[in-house]
N, C-alpha and C. Protein backbone atom coordinates (compact mmCIF):
# COMPACT_ATOMS: atom_id res chain seq x y z
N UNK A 1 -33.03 -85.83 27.71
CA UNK A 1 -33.81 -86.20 28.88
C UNK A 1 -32.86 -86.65 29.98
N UNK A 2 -32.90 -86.21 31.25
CA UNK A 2 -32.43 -86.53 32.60
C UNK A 2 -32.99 -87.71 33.39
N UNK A 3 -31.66 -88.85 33.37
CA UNK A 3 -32.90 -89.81 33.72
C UNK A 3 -32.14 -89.74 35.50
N UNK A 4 -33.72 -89.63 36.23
CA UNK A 4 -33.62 -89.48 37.50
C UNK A 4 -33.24 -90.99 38.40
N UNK A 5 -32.66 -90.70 39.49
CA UNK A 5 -31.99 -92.00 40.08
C UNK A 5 -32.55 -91.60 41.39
N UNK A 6 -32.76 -92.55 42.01
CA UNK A 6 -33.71 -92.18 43.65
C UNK A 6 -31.95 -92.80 44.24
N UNK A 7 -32.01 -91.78 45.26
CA UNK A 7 -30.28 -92.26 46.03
C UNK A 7 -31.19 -92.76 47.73
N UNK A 8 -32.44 -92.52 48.12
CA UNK A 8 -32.66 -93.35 49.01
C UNK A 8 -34.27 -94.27 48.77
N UNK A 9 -34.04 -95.41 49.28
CA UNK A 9 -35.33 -95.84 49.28
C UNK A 9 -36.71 -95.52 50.29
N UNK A 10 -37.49 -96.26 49.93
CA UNK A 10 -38.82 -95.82 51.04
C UNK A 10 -38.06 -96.03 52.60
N UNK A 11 -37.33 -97.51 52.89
CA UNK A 11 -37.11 -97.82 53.89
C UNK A 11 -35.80 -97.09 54.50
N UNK A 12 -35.00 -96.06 53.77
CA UNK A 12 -34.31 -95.12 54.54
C UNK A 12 -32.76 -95.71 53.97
N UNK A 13 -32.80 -96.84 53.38
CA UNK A 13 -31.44 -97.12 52.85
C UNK A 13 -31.42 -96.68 51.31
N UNK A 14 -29.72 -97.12 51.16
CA UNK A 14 -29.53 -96.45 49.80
C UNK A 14 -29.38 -97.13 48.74
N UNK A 15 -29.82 -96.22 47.64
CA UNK A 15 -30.00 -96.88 46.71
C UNK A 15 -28.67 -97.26 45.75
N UNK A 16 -28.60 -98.32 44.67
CA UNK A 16 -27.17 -98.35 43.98
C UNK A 16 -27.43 -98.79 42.52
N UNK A 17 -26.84 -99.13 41.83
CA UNK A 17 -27.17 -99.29 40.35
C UNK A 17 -26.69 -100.78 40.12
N UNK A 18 -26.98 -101.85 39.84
CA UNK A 18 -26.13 -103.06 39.46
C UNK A 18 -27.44 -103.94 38.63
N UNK A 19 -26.50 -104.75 38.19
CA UNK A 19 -27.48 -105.68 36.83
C UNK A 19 -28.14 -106.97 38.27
N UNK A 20 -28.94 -107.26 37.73
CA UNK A 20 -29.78 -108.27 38.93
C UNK A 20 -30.35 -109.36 37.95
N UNK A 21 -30.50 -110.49 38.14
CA UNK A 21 -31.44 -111.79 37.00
C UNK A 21 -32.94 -111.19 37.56
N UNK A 22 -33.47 -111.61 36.35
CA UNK A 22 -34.99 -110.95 36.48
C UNK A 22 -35.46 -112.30 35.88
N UNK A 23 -36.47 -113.34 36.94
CA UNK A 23 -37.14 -114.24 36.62
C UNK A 23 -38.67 -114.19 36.84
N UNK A 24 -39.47 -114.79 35.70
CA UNK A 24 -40.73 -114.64 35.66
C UNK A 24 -41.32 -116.11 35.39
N UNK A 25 -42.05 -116.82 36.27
CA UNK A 25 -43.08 -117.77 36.09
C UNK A 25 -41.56 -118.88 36.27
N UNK A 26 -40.73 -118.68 36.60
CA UNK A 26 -39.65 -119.84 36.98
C UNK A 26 -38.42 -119.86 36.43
N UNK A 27 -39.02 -118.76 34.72
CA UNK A 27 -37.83 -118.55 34.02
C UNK A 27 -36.86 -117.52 33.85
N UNK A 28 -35.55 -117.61 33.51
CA UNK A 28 -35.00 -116.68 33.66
C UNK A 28 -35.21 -116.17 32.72
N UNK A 29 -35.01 -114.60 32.67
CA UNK A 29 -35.19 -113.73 31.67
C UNK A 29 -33.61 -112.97 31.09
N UNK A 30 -33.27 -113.18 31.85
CA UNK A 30 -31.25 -112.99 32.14
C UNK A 30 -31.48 -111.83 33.00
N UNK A 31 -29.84 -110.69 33.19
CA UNK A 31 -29.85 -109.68 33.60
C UNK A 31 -29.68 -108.46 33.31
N UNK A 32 -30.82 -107.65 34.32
CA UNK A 32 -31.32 -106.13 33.60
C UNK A 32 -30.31 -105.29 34.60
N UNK A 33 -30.56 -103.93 34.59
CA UNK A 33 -29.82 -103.22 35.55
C UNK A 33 -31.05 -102.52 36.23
N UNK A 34 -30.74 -102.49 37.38
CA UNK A 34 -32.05 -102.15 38.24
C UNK A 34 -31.31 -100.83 39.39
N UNK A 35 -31.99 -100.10 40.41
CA UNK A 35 -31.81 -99.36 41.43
C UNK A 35 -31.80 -100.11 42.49
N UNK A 36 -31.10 -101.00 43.64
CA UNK A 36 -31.42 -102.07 44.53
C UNK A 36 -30.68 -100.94 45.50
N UNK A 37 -32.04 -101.58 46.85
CA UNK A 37 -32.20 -100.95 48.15
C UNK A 37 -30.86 -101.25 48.61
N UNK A 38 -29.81 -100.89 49.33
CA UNK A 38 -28.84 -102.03 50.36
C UNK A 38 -29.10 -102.42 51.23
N UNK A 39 -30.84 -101.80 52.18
CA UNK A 39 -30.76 -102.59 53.40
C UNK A 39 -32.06 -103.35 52.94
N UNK A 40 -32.81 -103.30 52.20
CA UNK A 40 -34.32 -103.91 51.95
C UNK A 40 -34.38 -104.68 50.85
N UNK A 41 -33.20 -104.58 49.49
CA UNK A 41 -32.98 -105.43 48.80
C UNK A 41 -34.09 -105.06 47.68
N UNK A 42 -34.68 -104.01 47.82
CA UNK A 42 -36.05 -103.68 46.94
C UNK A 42 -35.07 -103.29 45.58
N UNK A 43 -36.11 -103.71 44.35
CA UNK A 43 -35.39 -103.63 43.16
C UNK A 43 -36.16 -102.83 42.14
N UNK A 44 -36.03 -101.63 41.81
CA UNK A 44 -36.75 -100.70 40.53
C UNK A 44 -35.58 -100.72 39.61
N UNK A 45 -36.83 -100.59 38.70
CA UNK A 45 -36.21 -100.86 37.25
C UNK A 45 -36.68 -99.70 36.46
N UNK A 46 -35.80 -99.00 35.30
CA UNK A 46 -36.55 -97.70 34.51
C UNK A 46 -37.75 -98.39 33.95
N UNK A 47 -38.12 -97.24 33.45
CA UNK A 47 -39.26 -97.75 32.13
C UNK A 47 -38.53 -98.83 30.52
N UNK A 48 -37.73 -98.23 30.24
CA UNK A 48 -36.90 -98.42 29.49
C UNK A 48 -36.41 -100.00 29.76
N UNK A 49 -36.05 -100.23 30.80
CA UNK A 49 -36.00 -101.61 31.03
C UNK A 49 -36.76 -102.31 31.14
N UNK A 50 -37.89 -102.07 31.57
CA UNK A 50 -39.41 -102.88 32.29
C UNK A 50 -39.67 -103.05 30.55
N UNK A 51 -39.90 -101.86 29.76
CA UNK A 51 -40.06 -102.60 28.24
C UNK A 51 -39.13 -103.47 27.85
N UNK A 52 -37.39 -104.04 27.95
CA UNK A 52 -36.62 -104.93 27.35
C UNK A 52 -36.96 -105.54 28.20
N UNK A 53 -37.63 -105.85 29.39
CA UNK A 53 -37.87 -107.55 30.01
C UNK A 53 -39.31 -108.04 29.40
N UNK A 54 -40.24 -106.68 28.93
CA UNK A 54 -41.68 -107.42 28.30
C UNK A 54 -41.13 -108.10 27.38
N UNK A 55 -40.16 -107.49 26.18
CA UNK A 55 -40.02 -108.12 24.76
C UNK A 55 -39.26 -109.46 25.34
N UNK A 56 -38.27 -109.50 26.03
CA UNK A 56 -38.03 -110.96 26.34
C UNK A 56 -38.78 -111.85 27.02
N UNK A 57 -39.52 -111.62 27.50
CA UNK A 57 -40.78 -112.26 28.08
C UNK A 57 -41.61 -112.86 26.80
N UNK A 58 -42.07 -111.78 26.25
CA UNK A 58 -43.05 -111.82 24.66
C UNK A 58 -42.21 -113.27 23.93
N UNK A 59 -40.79 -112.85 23.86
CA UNK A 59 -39.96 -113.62 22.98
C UNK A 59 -40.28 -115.49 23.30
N UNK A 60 -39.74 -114.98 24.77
CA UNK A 60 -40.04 -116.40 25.36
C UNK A 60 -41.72 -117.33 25.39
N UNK A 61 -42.68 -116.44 25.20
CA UNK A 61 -43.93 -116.89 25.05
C UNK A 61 -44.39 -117.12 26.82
N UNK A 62 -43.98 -115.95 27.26
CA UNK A 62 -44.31 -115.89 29.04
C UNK A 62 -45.49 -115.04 29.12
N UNK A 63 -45.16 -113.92 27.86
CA UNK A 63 -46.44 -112.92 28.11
C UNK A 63 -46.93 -112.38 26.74
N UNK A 64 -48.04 -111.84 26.93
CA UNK A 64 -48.72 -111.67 25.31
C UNK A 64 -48.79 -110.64 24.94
């Protein structure tokens, strides 16, 4: 499988690959690697990741 990378965002800047802290309800969850905008700062995450922040979430007792 080809995993697709968006090289611009909605807002016309570009996109880059780097690990970012991902906090939920106050807590940290540590850091994932995300797609971040450079001029809008917007942050996507694969699927693949969005599932390792549920299970640490789950872990932590943030989400059910």
């Amino acid at each position: 499988m080809v995993k697709k990378t968006l090289t611009k965002c909605d807002c016309g800047g570009k996109m880059i690959k780097k690990k970012v802290d991902f906090s939920m309800y106050g807590t940290s969850l540590g850091k994932f690697e995300a797609e971040v905008c450079k001029k809008c700062g917007e942050e996507l995450f694969s699927e693949e990741v969005s599932n390792q922040i549920d299970e640490v979430a789950k872990k932590k007792g943030l989400w059910v």
